[in-house]
PDB file of N, CA and C in Angstrom:
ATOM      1  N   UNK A   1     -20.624   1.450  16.320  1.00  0.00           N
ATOM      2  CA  UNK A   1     -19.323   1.638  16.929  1.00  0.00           C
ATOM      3  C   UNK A   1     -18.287   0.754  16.238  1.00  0.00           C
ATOM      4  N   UNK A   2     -18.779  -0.414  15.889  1.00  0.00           N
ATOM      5  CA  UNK A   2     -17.731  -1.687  15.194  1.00  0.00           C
ATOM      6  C   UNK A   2     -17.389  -0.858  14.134  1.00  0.00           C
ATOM      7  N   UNK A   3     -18.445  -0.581  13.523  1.00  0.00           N
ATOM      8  CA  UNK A   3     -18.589  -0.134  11.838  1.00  0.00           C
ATOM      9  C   UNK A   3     -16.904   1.245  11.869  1.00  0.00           C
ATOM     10  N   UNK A   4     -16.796   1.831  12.419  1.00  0.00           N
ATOM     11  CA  UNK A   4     -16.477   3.411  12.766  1.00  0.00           C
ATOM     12  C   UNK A   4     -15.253   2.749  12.876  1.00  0.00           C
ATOM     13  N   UNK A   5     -14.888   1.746  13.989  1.00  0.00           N
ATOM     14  CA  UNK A   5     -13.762   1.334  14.127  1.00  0.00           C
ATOM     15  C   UNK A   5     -12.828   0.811  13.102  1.00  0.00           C
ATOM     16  N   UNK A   6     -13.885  -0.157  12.165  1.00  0.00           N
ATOM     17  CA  UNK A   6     -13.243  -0.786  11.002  1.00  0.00           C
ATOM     18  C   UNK A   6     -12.618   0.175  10.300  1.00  0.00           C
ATOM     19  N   UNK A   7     -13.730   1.050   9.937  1.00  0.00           N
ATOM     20  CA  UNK A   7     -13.135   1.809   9.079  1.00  0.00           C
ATOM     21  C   UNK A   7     -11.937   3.054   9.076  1.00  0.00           C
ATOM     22  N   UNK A   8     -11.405   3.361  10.934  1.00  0.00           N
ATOM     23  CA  UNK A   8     -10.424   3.721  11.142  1.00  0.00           C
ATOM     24  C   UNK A   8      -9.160   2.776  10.784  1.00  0.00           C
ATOM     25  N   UNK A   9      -9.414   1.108  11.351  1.00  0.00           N
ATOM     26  CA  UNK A   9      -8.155   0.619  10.675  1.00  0.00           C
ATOM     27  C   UNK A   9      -7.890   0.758   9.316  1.00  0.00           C
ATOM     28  N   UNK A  10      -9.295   0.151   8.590  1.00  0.00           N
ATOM     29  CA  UNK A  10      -8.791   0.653   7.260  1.00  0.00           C
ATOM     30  C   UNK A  10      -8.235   1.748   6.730  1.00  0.00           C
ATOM     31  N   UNK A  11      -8.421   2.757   7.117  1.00  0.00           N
ATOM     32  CA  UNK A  11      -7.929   4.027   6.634  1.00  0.00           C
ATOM     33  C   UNK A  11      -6.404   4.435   7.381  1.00  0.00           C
ATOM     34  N   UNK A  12      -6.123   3.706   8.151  1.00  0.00           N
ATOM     35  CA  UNK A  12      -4.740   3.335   8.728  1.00  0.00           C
ATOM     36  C   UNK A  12      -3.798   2.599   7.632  1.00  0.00           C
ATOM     37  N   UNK A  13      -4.636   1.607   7.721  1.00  0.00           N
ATOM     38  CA  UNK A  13      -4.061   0.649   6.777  1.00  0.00           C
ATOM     39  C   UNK A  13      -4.025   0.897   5.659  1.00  0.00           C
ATOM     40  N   UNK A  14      -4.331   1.783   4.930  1.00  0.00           N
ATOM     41  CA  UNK A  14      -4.355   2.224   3.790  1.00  0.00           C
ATOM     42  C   UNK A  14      -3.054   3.629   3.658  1.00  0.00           C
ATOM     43  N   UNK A  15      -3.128   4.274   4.709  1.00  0.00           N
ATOM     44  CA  UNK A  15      -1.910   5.193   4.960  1.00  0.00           C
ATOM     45  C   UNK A  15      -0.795   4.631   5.384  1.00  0.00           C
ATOM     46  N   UNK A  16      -0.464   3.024   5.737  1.00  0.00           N
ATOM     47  CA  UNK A  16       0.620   2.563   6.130  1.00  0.00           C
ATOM     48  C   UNK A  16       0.750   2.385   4.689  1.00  0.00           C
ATOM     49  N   UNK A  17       0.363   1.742   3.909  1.00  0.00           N
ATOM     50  CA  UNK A  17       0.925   1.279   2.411  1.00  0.00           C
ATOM     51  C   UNK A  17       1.356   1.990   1.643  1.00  0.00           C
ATOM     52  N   UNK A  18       0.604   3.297   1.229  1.00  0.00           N
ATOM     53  CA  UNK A  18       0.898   3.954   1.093  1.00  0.00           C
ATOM     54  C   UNK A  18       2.515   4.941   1.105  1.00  0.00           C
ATOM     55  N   UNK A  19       2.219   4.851   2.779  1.00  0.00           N
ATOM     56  CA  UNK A  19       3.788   5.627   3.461  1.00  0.00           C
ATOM     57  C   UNK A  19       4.700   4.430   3.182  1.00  0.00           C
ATOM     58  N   UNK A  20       4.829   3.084   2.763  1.00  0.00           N
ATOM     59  CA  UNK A  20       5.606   1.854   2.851  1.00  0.00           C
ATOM     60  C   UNK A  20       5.940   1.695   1.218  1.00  0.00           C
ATOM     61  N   UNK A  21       4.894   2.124   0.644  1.00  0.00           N
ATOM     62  CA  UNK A  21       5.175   1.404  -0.915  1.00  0.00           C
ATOM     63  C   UNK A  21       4.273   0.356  -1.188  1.00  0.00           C
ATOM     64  N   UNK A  22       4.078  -0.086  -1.863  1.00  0.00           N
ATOM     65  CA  UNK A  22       3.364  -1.519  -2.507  1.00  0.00           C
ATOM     66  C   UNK A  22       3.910  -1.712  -3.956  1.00  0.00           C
ATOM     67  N   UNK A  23       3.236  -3.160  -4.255  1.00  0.00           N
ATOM     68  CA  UNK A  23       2.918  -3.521  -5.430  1.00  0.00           C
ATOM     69  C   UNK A  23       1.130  -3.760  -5.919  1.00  0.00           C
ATOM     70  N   UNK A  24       1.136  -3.290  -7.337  1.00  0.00           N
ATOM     71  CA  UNK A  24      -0.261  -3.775  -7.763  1.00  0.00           C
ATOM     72  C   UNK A  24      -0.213  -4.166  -9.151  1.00  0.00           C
ATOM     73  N   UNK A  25      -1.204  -4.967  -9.727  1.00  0.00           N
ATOM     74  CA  UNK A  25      -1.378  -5.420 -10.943  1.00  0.00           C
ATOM     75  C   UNK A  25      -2.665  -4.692 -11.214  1.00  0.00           C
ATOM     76  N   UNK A  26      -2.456  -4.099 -12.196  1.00  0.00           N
ATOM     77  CA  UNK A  26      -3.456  -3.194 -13.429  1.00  0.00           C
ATOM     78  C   UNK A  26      -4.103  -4.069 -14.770  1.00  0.00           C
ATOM     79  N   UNK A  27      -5.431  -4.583 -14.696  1.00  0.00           N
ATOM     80  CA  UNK A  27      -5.636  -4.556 -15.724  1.00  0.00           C
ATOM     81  C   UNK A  27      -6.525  -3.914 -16.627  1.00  0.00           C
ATOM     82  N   UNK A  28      -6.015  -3.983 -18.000  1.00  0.00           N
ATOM     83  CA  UNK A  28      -7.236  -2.895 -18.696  1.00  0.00           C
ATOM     84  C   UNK A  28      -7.332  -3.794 -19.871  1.00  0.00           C
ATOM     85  N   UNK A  29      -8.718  -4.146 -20.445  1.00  0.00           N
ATOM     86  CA  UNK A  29      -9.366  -4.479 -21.394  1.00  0.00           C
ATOM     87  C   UNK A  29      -9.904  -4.031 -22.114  1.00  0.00           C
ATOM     88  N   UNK A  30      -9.946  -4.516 -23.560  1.00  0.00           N
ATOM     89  CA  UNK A  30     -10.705  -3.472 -24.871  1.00  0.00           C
ATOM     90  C   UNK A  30     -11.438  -4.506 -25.325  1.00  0.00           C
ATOM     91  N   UNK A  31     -12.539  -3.815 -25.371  1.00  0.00           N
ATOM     92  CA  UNK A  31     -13.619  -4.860 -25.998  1.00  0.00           C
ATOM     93  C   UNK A  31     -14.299  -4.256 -27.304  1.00  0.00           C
ATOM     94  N   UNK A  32     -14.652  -5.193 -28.177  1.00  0.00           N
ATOM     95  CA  UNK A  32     -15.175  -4.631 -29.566  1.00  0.00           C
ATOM     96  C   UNK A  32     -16.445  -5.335 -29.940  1.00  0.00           C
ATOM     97  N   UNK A  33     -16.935  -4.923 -31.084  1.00  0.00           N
ATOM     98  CA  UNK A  33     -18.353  -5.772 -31.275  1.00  0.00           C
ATOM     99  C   UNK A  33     -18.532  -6.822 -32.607  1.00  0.00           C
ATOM    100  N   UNK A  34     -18.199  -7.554 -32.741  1.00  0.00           N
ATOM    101  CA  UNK A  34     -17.837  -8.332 -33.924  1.00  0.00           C
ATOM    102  C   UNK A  34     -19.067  -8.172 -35.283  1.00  0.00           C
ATOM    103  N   UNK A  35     -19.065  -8.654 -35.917  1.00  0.00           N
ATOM    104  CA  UNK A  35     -20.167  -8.676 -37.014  1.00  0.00           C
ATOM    105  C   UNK A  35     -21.413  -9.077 -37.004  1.00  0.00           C
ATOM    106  N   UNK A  36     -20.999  -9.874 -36.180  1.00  0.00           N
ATOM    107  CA  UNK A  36     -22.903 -10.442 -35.629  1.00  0.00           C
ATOM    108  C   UNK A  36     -23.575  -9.750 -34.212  1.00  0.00           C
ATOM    109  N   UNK A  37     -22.444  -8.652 -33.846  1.00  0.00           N
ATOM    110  CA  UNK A  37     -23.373  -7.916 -33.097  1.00  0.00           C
ATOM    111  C   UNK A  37     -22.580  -8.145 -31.243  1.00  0.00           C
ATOM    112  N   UNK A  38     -22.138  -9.345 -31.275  1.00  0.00           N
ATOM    113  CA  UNK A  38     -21.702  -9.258 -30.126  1.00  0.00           C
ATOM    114  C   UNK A  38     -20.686  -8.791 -29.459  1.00  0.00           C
ATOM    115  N   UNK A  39     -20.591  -8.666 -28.369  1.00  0.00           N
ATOM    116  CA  UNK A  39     -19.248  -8.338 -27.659  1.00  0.00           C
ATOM    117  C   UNK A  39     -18.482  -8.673 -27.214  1.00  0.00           C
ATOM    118  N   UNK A  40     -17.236  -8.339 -27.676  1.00  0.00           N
ATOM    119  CA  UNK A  40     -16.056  -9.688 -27.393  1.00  0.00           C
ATOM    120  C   UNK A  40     -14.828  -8.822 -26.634  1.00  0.00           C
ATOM    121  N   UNK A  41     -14.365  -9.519 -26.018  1.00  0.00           N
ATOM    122  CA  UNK A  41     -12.498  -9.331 -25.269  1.00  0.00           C
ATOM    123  C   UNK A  41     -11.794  -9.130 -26.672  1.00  0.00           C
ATOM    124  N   UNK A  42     -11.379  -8.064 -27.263  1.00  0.00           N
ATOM    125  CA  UNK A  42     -10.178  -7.913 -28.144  1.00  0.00           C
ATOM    126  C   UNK A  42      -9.017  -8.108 -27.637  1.00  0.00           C
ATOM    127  N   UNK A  43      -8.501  -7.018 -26.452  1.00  0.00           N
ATOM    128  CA  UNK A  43      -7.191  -7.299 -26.347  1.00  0.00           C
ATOM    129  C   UNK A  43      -7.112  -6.840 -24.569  1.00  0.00           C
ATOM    130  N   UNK A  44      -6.189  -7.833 -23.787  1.00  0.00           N
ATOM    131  CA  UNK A  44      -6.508  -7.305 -22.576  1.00  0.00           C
ATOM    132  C   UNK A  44      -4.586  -7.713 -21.736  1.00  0.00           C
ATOM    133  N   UNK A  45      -4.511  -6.557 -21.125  1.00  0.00           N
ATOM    134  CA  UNK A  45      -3.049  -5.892 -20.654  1.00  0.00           C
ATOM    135  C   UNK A  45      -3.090  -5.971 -19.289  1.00  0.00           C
ATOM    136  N   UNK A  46      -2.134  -7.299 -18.605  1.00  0.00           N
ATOM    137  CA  UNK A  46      -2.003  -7.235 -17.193  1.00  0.00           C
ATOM    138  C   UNK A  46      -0.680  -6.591 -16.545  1.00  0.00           C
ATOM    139  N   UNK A  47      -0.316  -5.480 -16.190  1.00  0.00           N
ATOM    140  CA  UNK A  47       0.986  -5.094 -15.539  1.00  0.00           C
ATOM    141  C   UNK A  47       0.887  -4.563 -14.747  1.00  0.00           C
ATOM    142  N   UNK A  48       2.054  -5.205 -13.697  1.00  0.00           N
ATOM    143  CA  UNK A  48       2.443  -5.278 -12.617  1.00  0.00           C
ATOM    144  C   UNK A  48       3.085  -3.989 -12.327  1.00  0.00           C
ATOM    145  N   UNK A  49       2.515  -3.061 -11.178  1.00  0.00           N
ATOM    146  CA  UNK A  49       3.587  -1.526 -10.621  1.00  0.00           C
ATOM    147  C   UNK A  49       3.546  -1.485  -9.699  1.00  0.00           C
ATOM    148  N   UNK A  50       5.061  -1.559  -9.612  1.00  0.00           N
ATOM    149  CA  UNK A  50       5.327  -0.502  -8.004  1.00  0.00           C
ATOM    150  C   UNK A  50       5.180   0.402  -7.420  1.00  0.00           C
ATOM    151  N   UNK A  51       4.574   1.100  -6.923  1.00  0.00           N
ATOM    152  CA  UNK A  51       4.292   2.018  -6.355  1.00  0.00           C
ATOM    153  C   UNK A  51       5.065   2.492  -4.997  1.00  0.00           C
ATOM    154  N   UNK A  52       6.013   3.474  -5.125  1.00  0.00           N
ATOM    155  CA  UNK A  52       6.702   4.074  -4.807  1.00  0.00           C
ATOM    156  C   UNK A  52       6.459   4.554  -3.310  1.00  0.00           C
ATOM    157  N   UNK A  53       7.145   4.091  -2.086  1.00  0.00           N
ATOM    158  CA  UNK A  53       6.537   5.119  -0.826  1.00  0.00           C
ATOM    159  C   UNK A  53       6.625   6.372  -0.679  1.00  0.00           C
ATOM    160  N   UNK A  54       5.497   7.196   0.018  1.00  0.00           N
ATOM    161  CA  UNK A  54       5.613   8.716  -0.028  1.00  0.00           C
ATOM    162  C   UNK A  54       5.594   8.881   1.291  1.00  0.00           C
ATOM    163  N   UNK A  55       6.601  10.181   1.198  1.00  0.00           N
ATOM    164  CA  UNK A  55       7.118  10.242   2.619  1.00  0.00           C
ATOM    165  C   UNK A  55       6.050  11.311   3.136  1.00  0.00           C
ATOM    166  N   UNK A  56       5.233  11.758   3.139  1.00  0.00           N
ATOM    167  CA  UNK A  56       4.474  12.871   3.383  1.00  0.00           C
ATOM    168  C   UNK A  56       3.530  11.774   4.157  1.00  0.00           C
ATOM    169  N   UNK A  57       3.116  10.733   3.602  1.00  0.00           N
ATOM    170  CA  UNK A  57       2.117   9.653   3.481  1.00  0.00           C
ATOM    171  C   UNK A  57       2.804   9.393   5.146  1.00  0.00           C
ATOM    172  N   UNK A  58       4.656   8.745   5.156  1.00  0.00           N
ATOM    173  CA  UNK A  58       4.948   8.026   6.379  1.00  0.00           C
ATOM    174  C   UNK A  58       4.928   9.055   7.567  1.00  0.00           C
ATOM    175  N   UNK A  59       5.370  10.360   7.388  1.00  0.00           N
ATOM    176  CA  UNK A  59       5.447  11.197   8.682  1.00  0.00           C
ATOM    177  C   UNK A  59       3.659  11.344   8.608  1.00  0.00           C
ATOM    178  N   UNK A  60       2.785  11.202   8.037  1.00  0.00           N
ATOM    179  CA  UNK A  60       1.602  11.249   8.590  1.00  0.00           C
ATOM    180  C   UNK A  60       1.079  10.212   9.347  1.00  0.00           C
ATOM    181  N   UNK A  61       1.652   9.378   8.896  1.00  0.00           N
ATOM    182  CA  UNK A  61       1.625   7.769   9.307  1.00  0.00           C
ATOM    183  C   UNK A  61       1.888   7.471  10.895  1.00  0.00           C
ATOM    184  N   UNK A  62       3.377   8.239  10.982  1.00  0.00           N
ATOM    185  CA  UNK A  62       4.149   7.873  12.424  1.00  0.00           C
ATOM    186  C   UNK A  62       3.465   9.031  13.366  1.00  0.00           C
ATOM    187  N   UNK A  63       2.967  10.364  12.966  1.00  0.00           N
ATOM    188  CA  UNK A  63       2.264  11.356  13.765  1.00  0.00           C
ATOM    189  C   UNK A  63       0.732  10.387  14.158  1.00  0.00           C
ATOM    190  N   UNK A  64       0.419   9.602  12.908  1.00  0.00           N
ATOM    191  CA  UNK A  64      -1.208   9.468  13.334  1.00  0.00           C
ATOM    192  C   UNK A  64      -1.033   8.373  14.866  1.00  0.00           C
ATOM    193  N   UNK A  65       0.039   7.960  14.579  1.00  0.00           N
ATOM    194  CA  UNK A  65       0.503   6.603  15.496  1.00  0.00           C
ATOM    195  C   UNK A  65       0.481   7.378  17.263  1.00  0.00           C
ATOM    196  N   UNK A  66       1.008   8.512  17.075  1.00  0.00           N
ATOM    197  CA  UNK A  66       1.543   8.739  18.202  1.00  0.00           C
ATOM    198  C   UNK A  66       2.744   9.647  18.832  1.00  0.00           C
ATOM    199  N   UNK A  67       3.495   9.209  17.885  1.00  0.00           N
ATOM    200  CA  UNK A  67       5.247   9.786  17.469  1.00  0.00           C
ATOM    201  C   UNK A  67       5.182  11.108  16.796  1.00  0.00           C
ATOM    202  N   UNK A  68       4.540  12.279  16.894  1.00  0.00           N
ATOM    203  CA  UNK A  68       4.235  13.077  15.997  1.00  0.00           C
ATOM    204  C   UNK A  68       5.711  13.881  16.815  1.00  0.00           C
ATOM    205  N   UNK A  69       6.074  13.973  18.303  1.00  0.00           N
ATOM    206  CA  UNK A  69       6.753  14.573  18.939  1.00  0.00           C
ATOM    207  C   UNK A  69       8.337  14.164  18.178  1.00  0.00           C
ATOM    208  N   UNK A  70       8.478  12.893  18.139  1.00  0.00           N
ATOM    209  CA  UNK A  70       9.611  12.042  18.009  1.00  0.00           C
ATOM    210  C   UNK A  70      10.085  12.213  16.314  1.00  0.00           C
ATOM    211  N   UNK A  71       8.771  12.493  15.145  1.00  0.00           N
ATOM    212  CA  UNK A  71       9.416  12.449  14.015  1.00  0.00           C
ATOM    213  C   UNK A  71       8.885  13.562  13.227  1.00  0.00           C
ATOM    214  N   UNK A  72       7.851  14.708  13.908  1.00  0.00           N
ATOM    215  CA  UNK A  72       7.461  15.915  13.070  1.00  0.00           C
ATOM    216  C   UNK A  72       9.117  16.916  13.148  1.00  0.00           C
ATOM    217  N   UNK A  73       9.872  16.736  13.543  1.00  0.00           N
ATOM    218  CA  UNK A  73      11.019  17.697  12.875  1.00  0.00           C
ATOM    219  C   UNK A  73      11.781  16.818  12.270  1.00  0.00           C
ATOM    220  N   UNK A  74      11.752  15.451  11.535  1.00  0.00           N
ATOM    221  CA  UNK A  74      12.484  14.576  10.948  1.00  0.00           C
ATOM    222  C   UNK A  74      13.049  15.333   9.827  1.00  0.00           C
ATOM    223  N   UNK A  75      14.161  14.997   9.130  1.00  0.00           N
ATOM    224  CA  UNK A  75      14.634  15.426   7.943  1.00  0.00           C
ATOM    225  C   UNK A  75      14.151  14.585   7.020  1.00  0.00           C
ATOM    226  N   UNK A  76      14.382  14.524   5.601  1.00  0.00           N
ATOM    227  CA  UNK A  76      13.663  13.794   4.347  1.00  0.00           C
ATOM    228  C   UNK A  76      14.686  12.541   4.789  1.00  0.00           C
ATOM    229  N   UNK A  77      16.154  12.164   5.272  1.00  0.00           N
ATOM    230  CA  UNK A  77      17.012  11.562   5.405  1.00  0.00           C
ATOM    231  C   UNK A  77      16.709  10.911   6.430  1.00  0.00           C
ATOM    232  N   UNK A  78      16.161  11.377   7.483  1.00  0.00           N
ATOM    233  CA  UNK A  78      15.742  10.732   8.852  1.00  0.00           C
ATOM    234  C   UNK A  78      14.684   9.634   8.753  1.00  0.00           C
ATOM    235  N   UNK A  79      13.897  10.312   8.167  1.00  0.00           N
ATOM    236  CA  UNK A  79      12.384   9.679   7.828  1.00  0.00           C
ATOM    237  C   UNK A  79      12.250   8.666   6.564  1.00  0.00           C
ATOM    238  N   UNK A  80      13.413   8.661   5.455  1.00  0.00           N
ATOM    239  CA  UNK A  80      14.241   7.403   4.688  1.00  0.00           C
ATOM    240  C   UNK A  80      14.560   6.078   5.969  1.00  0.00           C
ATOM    241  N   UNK A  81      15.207   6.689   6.231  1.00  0.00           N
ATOM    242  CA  UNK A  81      15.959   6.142   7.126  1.00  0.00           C
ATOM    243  C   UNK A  81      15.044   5.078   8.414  1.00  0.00           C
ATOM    244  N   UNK A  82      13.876   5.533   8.734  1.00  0.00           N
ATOM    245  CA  UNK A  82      12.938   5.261   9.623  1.00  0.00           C
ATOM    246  C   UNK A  82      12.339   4.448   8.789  1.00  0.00           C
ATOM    247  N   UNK A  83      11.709   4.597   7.313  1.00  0.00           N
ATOM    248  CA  UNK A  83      10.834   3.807   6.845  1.00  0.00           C
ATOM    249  C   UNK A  83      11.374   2.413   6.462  1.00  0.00           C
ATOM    250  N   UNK A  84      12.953   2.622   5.918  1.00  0.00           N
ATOM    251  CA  UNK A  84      13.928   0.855   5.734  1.00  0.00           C
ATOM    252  C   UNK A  84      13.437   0.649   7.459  1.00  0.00           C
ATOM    253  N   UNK A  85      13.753   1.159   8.381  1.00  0.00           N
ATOM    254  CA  UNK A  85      13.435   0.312   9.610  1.00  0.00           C
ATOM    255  C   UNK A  85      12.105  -0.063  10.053  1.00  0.00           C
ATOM    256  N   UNK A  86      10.912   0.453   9.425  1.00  0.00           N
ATOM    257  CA  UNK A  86       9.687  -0.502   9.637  1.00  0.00           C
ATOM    258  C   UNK A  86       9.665  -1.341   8.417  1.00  0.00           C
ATOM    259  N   UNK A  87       9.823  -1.230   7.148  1.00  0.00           N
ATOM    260  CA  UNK A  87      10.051  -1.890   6.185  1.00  0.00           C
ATOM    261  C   UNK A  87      10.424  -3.451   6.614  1.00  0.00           C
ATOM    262  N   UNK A  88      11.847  -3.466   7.188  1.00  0.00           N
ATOM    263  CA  UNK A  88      12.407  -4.926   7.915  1.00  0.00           C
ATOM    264  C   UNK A  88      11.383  -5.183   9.146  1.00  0.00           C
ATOM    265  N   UNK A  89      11.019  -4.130   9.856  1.00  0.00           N
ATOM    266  CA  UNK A  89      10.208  -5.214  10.810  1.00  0.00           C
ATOM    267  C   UNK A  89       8.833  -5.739  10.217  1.00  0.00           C
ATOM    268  N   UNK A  90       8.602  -4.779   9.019  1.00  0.00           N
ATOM    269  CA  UNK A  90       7.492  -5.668   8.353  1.00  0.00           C
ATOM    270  C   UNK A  90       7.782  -7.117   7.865  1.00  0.00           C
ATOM    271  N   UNK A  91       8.714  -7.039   7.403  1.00  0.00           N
ATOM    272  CA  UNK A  91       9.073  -8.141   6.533  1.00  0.00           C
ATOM    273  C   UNK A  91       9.539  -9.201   7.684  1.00  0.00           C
ATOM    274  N   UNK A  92       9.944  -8.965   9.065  1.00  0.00           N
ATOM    275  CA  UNK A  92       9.935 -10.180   9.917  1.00  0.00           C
ATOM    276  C   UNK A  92       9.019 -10.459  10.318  1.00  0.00           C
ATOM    277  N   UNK A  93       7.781  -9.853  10.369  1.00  0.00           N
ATOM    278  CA  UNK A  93       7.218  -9.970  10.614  1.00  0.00           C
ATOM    279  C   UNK A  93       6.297 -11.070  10.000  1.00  0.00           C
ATOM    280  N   UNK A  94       6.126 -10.699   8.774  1.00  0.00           N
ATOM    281  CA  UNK A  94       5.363 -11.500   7.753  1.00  0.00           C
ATOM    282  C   UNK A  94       6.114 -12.921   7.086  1.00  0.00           C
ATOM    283  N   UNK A  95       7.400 -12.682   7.218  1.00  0.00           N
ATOM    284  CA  UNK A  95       8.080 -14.245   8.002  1.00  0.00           C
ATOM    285  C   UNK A  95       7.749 -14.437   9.109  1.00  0.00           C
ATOM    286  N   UNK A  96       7.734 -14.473   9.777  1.00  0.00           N
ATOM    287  CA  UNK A  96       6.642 -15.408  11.065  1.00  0.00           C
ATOM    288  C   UNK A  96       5.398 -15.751  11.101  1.00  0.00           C
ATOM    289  N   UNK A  97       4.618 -14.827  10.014  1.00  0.00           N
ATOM    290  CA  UNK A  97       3.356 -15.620  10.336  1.00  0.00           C
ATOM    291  C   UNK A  97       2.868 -16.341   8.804  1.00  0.00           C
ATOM    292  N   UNK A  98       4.189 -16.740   7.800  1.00  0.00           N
ATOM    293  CA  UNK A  98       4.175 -16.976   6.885  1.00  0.00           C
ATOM    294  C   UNK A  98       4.819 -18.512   7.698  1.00  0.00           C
ATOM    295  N   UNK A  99       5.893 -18.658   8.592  1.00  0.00           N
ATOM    296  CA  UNK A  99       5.499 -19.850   9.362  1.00  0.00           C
ATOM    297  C   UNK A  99       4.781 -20.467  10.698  1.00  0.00           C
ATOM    298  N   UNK A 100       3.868 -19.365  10.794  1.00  0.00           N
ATOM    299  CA  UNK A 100       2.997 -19.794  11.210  1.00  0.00           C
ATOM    300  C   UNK A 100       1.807 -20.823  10.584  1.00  0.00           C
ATOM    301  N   UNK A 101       1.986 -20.486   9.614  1.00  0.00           N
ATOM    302  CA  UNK A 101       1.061 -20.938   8.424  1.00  0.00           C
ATOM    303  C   UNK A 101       1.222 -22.280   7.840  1.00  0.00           C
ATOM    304  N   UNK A 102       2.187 -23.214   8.024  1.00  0.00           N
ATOM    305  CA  UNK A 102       2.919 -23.807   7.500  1.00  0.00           C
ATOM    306  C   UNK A 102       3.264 -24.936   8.758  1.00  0.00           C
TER     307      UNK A 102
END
């Protein structure tokens, strides 16, 4: 039952980010085999992307929540509009428990 549960938040939590945007760092490494046979790090590329919120992602997001009544006839403008407003309560959010921390 725990197990089932976790893995509903996660998969919540994974459709909030999603519907919100993120950031991630990518890396990719090339490795080669030198002359004596071994294998070495040639050349290795860390960059940073934004990843863009999708709104398909947030009205699935706010329906899975509950609100399916309140934002399944949203316009693309409405539902902009809705995501800057969880956006800021995220972000007060995570100021507060950034001094909580502290």
């Amino acid at each position: 039952m725990k197990k089932r549960k976790k893995e509903r938040e996660e998969a919540e939590e994974a459709l909030r980010k999603k519907a919100l945007g993120y950031k991630t760092t990518e890396i990719v490494s090339e490795y080669g085999v030198t002359e004596t046979g071994a294998v070495e790090l040639v050349k290795r590329r860390v960059t940073e992307k934004d990843v863009p919120p999708d709104l398909t992602a947030l009205k699935t997001y706010l329906e899975y929540r509950g609100n399916s009544e309140e934002f399944s006839e949203c316009s693309v403008e409405e539902l902009i509009a809705e995501r800057k407003k969880l956006l800021k309560e995220l972000e007060k959010s995570s100021k507060k428990g950034d001094q909580n921390e502290n």
